[in-house]
PDB file of N, CA and C in Angstrom:
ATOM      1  N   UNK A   1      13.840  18.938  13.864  1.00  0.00           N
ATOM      2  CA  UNK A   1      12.948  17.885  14.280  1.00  0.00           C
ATOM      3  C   UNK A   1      11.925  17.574  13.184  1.00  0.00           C
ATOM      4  N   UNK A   2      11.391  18.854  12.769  1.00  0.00           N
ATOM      5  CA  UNK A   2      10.583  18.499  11.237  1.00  0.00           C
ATOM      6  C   UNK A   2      11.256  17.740  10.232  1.00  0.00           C
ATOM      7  N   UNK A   3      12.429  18.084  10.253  1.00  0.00           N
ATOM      8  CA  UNK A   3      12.808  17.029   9.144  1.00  0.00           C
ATOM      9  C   UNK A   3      12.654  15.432   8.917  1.00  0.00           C
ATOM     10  N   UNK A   4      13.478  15.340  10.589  1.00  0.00           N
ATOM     11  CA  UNK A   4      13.385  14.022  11.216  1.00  0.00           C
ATOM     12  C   UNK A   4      12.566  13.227  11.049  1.00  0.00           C
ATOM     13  N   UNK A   5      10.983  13.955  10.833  1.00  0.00           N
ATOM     14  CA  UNK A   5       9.490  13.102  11.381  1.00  0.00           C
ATOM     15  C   UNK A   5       9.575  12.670   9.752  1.00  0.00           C
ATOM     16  N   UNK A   6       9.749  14.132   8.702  1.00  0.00           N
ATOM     17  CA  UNK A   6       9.411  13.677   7.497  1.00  0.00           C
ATOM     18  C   UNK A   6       9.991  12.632   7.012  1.00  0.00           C
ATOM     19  N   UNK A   7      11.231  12.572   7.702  1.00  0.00           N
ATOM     20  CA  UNK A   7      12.412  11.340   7.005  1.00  0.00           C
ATOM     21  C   UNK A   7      11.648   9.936   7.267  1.00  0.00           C
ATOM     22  N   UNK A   8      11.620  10.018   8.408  1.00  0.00           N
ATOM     23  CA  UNK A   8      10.823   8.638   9.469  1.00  0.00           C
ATOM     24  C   UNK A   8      10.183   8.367   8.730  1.00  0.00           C
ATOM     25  N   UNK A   9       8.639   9.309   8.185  1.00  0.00           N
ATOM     26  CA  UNK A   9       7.442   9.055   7.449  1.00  0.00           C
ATOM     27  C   UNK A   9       7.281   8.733   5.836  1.00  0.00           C
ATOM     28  N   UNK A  10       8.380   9.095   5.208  1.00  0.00           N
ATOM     29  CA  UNK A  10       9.338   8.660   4.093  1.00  0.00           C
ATOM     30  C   UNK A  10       9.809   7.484   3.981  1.00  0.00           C
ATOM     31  N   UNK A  11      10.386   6.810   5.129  1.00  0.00           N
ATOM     32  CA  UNK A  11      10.856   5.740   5.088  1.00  0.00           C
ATOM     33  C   UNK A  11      10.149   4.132   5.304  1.00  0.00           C
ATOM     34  N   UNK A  12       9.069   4.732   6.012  1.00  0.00           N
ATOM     35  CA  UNK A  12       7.498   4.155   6.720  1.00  0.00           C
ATOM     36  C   UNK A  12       7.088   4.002   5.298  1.00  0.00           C
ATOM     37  N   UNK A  13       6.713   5.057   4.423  1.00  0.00           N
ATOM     38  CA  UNK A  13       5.929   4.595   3.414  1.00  0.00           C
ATOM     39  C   UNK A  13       6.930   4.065   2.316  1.00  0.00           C
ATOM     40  N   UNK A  14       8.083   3.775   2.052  1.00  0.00           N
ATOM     41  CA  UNK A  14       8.954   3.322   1.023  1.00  0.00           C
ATOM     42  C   UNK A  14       8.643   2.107   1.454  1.00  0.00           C
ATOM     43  N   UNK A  15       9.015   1.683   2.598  1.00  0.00           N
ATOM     44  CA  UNK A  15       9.118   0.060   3.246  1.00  0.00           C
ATOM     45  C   UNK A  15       8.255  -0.669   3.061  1.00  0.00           C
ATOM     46  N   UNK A  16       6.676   0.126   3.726  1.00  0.00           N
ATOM     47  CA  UNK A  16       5.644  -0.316   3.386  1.00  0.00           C
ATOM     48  C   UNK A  16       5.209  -0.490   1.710  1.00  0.00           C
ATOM     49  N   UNK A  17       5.635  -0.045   0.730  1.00  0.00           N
ATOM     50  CA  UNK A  17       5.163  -0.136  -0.542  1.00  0.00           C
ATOM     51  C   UNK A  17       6.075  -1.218  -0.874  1.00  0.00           C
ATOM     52  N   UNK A  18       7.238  -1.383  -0.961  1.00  0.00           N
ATOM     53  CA  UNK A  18       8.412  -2.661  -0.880  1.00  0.00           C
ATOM     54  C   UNK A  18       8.084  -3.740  -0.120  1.00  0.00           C
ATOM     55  N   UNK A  19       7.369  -3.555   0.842  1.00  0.00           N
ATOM     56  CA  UNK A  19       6.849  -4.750   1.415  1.00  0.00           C
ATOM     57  C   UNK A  19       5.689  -4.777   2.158  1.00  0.00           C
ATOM     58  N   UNK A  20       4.733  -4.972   1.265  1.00  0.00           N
ATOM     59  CA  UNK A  20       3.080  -4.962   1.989  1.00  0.00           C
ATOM     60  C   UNK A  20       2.764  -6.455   2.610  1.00  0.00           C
ATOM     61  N   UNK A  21       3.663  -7.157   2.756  1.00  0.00           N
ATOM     62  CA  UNK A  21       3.421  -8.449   3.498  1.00  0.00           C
ATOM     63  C   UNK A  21       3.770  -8.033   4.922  1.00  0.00           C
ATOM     64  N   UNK A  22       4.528  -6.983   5.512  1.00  0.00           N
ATOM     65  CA  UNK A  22       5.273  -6.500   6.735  1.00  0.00           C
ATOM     66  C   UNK A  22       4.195  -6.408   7.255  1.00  0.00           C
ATOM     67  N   UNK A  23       2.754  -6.160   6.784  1.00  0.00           N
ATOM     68  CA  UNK A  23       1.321  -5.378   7.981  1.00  0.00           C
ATOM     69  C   UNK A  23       0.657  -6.676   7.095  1.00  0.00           C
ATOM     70  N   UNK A  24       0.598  -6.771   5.990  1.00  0.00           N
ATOM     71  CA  UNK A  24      -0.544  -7.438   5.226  1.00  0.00           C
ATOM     72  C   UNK A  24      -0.578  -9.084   5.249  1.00  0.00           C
ATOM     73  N   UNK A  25       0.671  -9.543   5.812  1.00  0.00           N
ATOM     74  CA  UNK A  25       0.724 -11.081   5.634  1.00  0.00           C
ATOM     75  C   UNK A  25       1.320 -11.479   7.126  1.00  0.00           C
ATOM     76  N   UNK A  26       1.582 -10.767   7.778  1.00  0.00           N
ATOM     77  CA  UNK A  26       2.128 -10.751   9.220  1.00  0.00           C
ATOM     78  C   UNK A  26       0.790 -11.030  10.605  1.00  0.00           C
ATOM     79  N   UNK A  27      -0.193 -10.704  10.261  1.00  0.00           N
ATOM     80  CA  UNK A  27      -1.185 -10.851  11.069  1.00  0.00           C
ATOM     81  C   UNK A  27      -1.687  -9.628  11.742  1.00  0.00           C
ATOM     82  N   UNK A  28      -1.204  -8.584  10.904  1.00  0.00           N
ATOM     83  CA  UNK A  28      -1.712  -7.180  11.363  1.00  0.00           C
ATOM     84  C   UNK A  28      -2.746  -6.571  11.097  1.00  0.00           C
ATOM     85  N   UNK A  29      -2.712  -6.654   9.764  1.00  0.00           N
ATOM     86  CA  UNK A  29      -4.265  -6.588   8.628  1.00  0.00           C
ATOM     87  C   UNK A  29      -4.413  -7.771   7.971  1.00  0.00           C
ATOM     88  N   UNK A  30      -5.792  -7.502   7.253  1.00  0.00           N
ATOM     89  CA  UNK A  30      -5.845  -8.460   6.270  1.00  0.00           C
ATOM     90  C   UNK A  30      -5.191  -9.007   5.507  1.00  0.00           C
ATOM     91  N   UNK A  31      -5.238 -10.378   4.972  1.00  0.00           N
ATOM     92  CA  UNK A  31      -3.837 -11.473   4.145  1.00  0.00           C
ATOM     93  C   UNK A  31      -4.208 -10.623   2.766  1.00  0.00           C
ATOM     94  N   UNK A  32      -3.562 -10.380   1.945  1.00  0.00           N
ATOM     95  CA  UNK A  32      -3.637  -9.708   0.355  1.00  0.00           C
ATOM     96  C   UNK A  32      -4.193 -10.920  -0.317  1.00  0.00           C
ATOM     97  N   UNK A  33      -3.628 -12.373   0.130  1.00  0.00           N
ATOM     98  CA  UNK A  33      -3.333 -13.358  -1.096  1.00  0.00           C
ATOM     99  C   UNK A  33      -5.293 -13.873  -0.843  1.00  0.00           C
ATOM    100  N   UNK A  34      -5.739 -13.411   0.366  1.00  0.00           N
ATOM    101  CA  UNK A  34      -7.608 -13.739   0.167  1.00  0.00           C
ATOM    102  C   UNK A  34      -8.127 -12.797  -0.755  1.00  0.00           C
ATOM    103  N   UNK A  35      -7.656 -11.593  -1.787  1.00  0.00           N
ATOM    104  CA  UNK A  35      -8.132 -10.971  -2.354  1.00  0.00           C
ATOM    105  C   UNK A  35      -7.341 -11.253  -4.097  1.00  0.00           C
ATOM    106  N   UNK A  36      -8.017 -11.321  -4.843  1.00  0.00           N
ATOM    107  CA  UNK A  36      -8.046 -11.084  -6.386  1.00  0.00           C
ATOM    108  C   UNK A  36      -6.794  -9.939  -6.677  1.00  0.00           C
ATOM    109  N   UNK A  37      -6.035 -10.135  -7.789  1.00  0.00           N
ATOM    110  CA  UNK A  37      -5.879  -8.755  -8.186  1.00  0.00           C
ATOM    111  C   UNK A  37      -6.374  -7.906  -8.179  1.00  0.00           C
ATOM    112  N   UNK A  38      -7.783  -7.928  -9.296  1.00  0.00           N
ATOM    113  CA  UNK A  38      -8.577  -6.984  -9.269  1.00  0.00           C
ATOM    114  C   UNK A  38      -9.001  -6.371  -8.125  1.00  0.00           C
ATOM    115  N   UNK A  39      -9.010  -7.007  -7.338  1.00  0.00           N
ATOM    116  CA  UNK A  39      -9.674  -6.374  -5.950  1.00  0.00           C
ATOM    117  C   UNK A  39      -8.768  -5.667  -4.624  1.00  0.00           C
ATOM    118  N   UNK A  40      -7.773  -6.344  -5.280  1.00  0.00           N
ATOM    119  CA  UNK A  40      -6.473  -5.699  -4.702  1.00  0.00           C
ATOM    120  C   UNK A  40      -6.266  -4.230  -5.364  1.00  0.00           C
ATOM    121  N   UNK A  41      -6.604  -3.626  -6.669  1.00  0.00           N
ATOM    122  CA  UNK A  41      -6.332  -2.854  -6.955  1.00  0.00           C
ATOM    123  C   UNK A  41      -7.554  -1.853  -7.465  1.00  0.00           C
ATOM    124  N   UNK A  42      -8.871  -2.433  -7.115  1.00  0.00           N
ATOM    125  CA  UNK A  42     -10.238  -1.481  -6.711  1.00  0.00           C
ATOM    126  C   UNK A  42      -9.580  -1.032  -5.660  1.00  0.00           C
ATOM    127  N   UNK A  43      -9.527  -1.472  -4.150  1.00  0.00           N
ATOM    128  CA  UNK A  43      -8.543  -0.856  -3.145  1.00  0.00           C
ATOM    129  C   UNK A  43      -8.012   0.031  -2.998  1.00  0.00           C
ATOM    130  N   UNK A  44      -6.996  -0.258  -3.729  1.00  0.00           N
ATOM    131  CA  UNK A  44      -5.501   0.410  -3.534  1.00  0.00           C
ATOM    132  C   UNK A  44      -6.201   1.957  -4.543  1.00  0.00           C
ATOM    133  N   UNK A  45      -7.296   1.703  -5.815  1.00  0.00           N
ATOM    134  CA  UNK A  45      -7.335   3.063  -6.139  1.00  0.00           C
ATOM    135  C   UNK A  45      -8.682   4.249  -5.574  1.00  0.00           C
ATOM    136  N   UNK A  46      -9.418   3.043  -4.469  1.00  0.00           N
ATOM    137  CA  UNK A  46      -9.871   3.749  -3.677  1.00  0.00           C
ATOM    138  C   UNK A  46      -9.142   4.707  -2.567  1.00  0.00           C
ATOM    139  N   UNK A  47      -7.911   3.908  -1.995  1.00  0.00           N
ATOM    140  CA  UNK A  47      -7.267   4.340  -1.270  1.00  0.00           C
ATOM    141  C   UNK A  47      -6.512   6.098  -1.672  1.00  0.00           C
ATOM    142  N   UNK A  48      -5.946   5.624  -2.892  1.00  0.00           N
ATOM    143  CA  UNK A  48      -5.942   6.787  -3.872  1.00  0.00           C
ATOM    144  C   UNK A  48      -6.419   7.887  -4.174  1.00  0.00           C
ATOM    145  N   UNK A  49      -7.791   7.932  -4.439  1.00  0.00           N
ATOM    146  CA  UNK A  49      -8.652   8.773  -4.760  1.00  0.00           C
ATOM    147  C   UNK A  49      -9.462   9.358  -3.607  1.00  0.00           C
ATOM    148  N   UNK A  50      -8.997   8.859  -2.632  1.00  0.00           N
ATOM    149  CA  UNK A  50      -9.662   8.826  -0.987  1.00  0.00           C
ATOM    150  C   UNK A  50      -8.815  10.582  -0.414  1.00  0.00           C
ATOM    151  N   UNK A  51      -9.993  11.368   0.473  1.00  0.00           N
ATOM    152  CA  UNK A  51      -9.754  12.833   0.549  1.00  0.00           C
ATOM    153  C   UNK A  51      -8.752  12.479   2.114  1.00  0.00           C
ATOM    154  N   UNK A  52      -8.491  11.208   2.042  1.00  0.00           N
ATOM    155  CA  UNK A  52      -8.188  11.023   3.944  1.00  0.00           C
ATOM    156  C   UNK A  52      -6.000  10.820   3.341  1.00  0.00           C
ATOM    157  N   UNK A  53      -5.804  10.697   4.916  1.00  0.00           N
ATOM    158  CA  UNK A  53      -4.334  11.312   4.508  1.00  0.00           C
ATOM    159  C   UNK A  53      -3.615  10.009   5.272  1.00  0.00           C
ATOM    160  N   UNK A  54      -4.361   8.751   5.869  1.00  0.00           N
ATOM    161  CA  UNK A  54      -3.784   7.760   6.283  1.00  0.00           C
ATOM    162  C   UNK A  54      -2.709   7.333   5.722  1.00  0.00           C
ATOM    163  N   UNK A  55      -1.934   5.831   6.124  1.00  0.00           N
ATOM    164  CA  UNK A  55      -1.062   5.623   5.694  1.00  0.00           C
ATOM    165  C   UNK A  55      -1.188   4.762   4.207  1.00  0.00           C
ATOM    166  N   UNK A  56      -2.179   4.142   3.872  1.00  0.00           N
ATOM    167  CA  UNK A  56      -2.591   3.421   3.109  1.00  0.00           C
ATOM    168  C   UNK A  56      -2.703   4.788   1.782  1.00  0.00           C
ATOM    169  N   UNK A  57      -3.645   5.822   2.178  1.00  0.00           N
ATOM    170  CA  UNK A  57      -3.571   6.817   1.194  1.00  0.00           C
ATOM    171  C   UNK A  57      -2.503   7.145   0.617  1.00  0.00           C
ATOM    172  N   UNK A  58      -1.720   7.648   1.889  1.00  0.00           N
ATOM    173  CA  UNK A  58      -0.434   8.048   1.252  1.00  0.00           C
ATOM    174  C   UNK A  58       0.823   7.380   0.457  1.00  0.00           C
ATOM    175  N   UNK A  59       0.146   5.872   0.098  1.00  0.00           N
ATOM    176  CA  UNK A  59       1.360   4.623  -0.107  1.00  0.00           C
ATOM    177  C   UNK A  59       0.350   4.709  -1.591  1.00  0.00           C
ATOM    178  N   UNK A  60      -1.026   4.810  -1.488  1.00  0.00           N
ATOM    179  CA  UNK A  60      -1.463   4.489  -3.091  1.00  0.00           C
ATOM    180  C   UNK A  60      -1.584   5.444  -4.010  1.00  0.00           C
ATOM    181  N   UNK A  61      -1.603   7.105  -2.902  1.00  0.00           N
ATOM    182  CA  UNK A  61      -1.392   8.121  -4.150  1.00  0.00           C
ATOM    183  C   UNK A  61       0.213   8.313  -4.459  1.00  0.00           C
ATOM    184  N   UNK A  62       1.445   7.862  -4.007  1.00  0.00           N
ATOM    185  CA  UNK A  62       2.638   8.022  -4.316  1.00  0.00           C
ATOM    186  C   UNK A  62       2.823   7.083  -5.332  1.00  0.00           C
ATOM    187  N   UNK A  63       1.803   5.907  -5.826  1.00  0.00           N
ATOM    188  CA  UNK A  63       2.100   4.974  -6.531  1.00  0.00           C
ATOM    189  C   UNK A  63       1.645   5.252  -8.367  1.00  0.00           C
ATOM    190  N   UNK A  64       2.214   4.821  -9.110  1.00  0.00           N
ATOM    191  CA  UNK A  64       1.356   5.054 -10.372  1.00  0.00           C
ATOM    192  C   UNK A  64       0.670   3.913 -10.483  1.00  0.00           C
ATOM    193  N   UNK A  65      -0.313   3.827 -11.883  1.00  0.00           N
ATOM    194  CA  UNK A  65      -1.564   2.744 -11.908  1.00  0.00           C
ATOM    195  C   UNK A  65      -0.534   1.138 -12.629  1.00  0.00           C
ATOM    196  N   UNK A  66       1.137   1.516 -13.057  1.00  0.00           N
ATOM    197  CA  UNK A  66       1.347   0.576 -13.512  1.00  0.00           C
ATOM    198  C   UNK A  66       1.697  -0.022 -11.912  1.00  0.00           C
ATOM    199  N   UNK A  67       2.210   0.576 -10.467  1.00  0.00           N
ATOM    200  CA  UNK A  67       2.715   0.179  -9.890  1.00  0.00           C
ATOM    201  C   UNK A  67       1.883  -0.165  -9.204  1.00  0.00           C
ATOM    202  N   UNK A  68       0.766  -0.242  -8.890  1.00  0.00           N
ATOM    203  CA  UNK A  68      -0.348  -0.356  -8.239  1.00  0.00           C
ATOM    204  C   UNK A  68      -1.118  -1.900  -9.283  1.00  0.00           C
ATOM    205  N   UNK A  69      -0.977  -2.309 -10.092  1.00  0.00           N
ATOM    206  CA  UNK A  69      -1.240  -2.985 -11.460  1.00  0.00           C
ATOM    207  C   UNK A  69      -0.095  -4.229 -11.024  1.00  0.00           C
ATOM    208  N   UNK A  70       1.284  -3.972 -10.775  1.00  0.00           N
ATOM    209  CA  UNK A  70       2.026  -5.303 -10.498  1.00  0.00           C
ATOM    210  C   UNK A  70       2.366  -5.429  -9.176  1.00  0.00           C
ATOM    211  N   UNK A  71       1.985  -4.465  -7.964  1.00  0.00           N
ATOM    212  CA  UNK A  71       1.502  -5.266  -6.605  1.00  0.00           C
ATOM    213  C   UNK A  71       0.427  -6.241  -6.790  1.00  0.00           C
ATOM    214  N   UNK A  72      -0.953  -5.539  -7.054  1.00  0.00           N
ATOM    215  CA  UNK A  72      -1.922  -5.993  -7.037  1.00  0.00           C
ATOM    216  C   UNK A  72      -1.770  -8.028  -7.640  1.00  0.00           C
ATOM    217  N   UNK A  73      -1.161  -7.953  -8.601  1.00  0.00           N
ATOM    218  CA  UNK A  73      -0.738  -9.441  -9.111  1.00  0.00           C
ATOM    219  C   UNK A  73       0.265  -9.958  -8.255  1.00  0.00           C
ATOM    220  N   UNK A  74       1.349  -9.414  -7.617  1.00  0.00           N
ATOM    221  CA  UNK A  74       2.496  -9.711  -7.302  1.00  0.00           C
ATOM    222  C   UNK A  74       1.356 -10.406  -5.934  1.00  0.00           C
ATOM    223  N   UNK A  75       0.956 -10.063  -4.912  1.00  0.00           N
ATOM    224  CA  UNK A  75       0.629 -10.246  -3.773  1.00  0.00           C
ATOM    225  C   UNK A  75      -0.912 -10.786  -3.511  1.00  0.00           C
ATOM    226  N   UNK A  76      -1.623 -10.769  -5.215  1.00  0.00           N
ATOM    227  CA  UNK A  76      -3.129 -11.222  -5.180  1.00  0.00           C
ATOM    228  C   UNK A  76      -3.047 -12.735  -4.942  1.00  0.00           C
ATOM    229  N   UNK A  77      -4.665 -13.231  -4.668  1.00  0.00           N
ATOM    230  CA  UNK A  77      -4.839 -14.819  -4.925  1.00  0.00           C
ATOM    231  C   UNK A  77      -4.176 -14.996  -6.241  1.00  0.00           C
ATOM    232  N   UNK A  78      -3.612 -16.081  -5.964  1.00  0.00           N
ATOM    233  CA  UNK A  78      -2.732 -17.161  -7.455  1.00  0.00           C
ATOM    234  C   UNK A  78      -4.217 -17.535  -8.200  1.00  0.00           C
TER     235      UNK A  78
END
């Protein structure tokens, strides 16, 4: 059953990093495209550097700063 949850929670955060429009542009959270790059990726390395183990944490410390660097553009205000 442990495995199971980890798989689930593995797959939760792959999806979510592949597609942050699924919570972020859907009407769940906040739209990405009202925020800057830059500010998209103050965020994401707060989220990072953050002692908490949410899901957001766990999607920005699995990320490196280049991958965190071409969300942040990919999904910022144009």
């Amino acid at each position: 059953m442990k495995k199971l949850a980890m798989l689930v929670l593995l797959s939760i955060s792959v999806f979510a990093y592949t597609n942050c429009t699924a919570c972020h542009n859907g009407g769940y959270k906040s739209k990405l495209n009202q925020y800057t790059p830059d500010e998209i990726a103050t965020m994401m390395n707060q989220y990072k550097n953050a002692q908490r183990s949410g899901m957001m944490s766990r999607i920005a410390k699995s990320m490196s700063e280049e991958e965190i660097k071409e969300v942040s553009i990919r999904f910022g205000k144009k």
